[in-house]
Protein backbone atom coordinates (compact mmCIF):
# COMPACT_ATOMS: atom_id res chain seq x y z
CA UNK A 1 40.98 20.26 -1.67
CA UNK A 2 37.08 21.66 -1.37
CA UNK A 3 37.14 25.05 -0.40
CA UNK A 4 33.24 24.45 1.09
CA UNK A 5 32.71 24.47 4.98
CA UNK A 6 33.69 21.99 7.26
CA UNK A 7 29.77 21.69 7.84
CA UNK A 8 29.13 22.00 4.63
CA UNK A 9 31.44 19.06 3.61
CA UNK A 10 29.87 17.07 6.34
CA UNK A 11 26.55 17.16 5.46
CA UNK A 12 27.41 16.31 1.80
CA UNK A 13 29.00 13.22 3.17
CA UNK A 14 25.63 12.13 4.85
CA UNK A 15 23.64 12.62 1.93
CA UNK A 16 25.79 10.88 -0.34
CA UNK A 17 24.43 7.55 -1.12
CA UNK A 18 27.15 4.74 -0.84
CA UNK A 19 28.23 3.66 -4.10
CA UNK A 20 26.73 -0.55 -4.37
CA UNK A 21 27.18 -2.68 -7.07
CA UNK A 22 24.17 -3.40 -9.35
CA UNK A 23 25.16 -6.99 -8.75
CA UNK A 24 25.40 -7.42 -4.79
CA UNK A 25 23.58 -9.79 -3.51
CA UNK A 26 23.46 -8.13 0.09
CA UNK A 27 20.70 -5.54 -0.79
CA UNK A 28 18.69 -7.99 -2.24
CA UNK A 29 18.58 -10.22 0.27
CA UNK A 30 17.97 -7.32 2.88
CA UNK A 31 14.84 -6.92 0.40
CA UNK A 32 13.91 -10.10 0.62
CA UNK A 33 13.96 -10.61 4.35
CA UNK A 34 12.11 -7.40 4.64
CA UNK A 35 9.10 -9.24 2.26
CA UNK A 36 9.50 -12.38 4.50
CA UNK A 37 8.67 -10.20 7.69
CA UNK A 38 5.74 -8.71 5.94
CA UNK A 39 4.01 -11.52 4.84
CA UNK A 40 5.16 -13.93 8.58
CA UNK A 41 2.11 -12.61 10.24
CA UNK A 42 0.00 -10.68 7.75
CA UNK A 43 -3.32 -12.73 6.80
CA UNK A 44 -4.16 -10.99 4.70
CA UNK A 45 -1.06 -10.84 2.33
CA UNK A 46 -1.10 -14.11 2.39
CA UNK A 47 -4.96 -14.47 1.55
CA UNK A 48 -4.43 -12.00 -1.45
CA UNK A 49 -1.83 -14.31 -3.23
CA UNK A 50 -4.40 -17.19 -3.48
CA UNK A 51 -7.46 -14.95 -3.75
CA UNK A 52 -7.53 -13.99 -6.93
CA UNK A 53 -6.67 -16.61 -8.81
CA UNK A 54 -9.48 -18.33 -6.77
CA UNK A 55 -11.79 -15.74 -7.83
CA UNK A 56 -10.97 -15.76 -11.22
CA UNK A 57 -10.99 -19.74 -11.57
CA UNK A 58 -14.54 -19.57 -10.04
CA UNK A 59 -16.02 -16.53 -11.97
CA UNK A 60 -14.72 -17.97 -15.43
CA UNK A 61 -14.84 -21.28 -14.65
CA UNK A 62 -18.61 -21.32 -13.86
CA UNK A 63 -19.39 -18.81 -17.19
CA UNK A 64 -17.92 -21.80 -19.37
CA UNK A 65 -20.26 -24.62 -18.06
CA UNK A 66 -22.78 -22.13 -18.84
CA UNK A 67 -21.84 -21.49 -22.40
CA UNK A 68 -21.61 -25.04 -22.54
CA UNK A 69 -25.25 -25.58 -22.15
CA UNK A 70 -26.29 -22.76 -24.28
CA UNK A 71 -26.64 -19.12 -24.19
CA UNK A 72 -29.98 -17.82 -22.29
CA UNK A 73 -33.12 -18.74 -24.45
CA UNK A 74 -34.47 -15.93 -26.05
CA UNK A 75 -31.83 -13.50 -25.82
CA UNK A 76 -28.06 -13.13 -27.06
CA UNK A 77 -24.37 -13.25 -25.47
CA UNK A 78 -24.38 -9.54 -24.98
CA UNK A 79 -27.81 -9.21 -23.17
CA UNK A 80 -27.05 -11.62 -20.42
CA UNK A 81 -23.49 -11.06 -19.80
CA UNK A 82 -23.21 -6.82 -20.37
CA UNK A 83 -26.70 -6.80 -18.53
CA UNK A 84 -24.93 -8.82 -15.73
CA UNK A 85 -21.63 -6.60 -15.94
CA UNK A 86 -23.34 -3.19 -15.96
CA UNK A 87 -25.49 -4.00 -13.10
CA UNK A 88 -22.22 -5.81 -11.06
CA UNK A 89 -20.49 -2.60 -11.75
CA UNK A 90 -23.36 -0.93 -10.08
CA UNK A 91 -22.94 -3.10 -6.71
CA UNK A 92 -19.14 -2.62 -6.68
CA UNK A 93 -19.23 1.55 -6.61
CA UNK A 94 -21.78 1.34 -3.85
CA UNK A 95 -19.83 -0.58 -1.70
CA UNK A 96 -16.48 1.53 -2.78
CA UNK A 97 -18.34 4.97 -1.84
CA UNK A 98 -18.74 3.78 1.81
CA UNK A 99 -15.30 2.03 2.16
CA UNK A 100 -13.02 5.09 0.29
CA UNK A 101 -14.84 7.30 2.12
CA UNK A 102 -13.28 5.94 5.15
CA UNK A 103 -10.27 5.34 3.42
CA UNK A 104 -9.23 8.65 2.43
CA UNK A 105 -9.66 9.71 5.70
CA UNK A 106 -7.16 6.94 7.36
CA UNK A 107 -5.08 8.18 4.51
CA UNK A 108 -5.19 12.18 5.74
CA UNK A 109 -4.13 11.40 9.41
CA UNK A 110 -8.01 12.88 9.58
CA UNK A 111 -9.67 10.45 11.48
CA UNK A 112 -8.97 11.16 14.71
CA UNK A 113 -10.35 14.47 13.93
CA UNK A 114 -13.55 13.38 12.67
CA UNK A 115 -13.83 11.19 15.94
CA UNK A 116 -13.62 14.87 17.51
CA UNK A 117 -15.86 17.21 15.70
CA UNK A 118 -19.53 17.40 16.20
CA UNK A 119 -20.22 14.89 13.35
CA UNK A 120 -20.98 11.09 13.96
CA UNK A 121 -19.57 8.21 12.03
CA UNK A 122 -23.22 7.16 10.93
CA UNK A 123 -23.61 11.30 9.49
CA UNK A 124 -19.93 10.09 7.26
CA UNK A 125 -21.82 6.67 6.73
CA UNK A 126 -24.98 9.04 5.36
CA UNK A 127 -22.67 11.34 3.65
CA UNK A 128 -20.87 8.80 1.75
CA UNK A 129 -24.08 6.89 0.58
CA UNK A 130 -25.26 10.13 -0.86
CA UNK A 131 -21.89 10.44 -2.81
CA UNK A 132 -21.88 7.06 -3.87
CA UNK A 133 -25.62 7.38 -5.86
CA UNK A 134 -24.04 10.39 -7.46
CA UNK A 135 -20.87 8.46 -8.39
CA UNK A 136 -23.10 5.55 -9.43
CA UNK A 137 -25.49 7.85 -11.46
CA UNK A 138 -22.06 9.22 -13.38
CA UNK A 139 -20.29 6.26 -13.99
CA UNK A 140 -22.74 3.73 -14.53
CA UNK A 141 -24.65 6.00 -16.84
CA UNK A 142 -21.23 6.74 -18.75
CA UNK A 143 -20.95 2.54 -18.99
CA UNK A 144 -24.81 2.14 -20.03
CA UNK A 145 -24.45 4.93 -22.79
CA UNK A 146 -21.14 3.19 -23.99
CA UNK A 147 -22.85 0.16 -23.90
CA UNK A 148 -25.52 1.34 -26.31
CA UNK A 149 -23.09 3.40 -28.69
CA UNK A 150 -20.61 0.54 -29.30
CA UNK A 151 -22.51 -2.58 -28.90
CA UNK A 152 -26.24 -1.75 -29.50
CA UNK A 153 -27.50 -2.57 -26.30
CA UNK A 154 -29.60 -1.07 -23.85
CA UNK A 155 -29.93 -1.86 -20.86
CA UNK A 156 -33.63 -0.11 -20.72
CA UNK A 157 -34.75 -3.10 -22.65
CA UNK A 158 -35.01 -4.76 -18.53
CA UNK A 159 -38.04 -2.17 -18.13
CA UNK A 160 -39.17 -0.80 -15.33
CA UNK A 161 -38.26 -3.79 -13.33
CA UNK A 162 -34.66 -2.49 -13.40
CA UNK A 163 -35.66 0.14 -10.62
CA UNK A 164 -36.23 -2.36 -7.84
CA UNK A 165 -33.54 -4.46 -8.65
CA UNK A 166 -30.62 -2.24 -8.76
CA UNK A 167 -31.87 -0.37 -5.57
CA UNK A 168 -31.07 -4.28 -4.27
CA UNK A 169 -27.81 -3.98 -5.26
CA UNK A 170 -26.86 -0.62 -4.06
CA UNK A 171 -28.29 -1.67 -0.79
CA UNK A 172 -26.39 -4.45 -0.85
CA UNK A 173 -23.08 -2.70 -1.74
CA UNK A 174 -23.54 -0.15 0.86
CA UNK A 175 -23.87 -3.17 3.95
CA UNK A 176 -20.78 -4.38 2.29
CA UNK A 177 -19.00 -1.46 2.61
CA UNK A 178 -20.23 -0.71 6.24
CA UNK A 179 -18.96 -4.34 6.88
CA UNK A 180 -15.61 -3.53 5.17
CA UNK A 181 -15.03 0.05 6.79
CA UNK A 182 -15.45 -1.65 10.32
CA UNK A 183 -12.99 -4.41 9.82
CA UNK A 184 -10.23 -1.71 8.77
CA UNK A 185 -10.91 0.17 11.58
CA UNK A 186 -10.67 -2.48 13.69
CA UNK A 187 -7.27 -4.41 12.13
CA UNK A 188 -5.85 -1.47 10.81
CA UNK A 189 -4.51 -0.98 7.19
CA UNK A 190 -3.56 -4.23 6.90
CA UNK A 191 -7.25 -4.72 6.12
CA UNK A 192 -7.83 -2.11 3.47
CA UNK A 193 -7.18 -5.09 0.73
CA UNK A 194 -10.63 -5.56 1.83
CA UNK A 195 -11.76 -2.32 0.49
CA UNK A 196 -11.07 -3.64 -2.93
CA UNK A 197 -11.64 -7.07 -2.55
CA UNK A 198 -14.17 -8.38 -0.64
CA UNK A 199 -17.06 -7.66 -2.79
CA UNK A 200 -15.75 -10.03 -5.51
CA UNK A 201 -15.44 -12.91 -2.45
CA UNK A 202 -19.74 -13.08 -3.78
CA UNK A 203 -18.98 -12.63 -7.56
CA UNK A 204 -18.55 -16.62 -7.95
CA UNK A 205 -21.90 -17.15 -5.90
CA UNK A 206 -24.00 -14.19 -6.87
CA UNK A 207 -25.19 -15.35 -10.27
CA UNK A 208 -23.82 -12.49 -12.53
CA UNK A 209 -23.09 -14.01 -15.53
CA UNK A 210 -24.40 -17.41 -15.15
CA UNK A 211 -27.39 -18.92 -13.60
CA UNK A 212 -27.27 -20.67 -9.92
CA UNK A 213 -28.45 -23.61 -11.60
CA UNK A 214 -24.64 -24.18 -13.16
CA UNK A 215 -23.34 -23.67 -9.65
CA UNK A 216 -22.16 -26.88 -7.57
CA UNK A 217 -24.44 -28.18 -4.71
CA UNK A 218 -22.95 -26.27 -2.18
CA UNK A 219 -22.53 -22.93 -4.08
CA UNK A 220 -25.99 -22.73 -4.97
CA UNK A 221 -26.85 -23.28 -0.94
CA UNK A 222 -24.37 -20.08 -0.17
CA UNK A 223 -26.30 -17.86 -2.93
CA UNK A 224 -29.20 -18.80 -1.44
CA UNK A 225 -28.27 -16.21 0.79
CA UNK A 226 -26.70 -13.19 -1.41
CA UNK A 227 -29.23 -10.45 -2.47
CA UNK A 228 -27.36 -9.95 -5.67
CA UNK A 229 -27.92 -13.82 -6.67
CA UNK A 230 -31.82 -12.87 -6.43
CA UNK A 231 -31.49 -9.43 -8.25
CA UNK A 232 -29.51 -11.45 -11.33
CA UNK A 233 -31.83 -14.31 -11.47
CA UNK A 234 -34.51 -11.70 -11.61
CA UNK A 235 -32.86 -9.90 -14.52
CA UNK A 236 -32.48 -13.24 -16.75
CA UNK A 237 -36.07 -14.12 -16.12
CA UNK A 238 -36.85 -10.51 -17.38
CA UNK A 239 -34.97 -10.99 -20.36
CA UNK A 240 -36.17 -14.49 -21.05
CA UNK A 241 -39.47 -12.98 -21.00
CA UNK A 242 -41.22 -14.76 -17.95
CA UNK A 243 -42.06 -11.68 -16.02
CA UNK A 244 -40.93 -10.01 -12.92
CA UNK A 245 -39.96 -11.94 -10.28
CA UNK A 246 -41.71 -11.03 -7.01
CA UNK A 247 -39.78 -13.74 -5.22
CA UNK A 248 -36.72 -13.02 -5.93
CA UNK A 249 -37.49 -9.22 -5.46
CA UNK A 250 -38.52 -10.07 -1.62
CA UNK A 251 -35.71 -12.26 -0.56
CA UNK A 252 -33.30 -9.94 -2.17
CA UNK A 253 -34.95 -7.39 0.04
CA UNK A 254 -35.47 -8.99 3.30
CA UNK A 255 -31.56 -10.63 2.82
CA UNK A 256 -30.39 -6.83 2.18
CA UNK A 257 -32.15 -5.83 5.32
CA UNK A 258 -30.06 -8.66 7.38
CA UNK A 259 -26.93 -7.30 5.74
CA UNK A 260 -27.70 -3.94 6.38
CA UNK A 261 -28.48 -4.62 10.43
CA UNK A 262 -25.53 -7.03 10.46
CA UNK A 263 -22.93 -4.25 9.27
CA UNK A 264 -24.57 -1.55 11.62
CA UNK A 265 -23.86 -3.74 14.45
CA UNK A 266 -19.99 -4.89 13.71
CA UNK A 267 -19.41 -0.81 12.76
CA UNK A 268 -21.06 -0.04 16.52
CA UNK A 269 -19.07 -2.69 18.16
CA UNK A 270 -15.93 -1.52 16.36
CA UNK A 271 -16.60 2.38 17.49
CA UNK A 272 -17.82 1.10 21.02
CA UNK A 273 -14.00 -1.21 21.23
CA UNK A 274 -12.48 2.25 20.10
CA UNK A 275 -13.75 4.27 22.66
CA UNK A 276 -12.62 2.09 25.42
CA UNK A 277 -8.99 1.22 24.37
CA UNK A 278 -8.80 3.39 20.89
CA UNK A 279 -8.31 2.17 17.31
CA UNK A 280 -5.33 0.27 16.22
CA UNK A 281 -2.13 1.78 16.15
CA UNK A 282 -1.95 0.18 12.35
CA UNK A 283 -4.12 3.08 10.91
CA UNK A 284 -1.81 5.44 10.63
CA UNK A 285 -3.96 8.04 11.90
């Protein structure tokens, strides 16, 4: 007989887990029917089972019908496909210093504070774009000196007409990011898959390790339109020694400047919804 407290004894009681057999089928199921309520009306849980896969099919798929018809003249495996990698890894922190940003705030229970204090969303947006060039200059620069030390390339070699280009792609990542902030805050955190994955949705179209000529008829058409696409056919003609590529340089420009107004005006319409009937009860805020 326990000499503890009657109230003692009864809180021990509710604390003590109930004893269940490893192999019960019960909790398992209660598991599983817990998974099949998630996923019943979540897009995009469903979309992230068939995404990658996609993406990966795509990406890899494309590279070996290029290494079918020969490495880039003029140049070896590792310039065009660490040239394209380095600079890809360069688009993907951009758009990942907006969306975290964001993110971490959702994350906090601060947003509703922010919303609050005598700082706009476009001051975060401003904030965060500062932060990302610093976390772009860090990392990237770590990858680019790796680069050299281990596999004897630079990517210098581009020249000067590296500058212009990967201020394409940064601009580029940050519309993305502006794009993908505004969705979560308007669906909640169902949507912060997108945070991670919506910049590789234009990996398979944007040229990165494989020319748009290798791309299908309709592909090519849809990287018509993605300033990266540009910015990696630029590099390639760099390397193959044809010159700069003014053309590319201007539609990669005037496509990140429809991007760029595009996001603005889905992140206004998202804070102007917000202010009439709040954000979604999904963010956790």
């Amino acid at each position: 007989m326990s000499d503890a407290p009657p109230e003692r004894v009864g809180e021990e009681n509710r604390l003590r887990r109930p004893s269940v057999s490893l192999f019960a089928w019960r909790p398992m199921a209660g598991i599983l029917l817990r998974q099949f309520f998630l996923y019943r009306r979540s897009v995009p849980r469903w979309m992230e089972i068939f995404y990658w896969p996609l993406l990966d099919l795509l990406v890899w798929g494309f590279l070996t019908l290029y290494l079918r018809q020969g490495i880039l003249p003029g140049t070896g495996a590792a310039q065009a496909l660490l040239g394209g990698l380095l600079l890809w890894d360069m688009l993907y922190r951009s758009q990942q210093g907006i969306s975290v940003v964001f993110l971490e705030e959702i994350w906090s229970r601060n947003l509703y504070n922010l919303m609050v204090a005598p700082v706009t969303p476009y001051h975060i947006i401003a904030g965060a774009m500062v932060t990302g060039l610093l976390k772009i200059t860090l990392s990237s620069g770590t990858a680019i000196l790796l680069a050299y030390l281990l596999f004897s390339y630079s990517l210098f070699n581009i020249g000067i007409a590296l500058v212009p280009f990967v201020f394409c792609l940064v601009v580029m990542g940050w519309a993305l990011g502006i794009m993908t902030t505004a969705l979560i805050l308007r669906f909640g955190q169902e949507a912060e898959v997108l945070a991670w994955g919506v910049i590789f949705l234009f990996q398979p179209v944007s040229a990165v390790f494989n020319p748009v000529s290798v791309l299908p008829q309709g592909f090519r058409q849809v990287a018509f339109f993605v300033p990266a696409s540009h910015v990696f056919e630029g590099m390639r003609q760099v390397l193959a020694g044809q010159g700069f590529s003014w053309e590319h340089f201007f539609l990669a420009v005037l496509e990140d400047g429809i991007y760029v107004a595009g996001g603005l005006a889905l992140f206004s319409w998202v804070l102007s919804r917000a202010r009439k009937v709040g954000f979604s009860l999904k963010l956790g805020s």
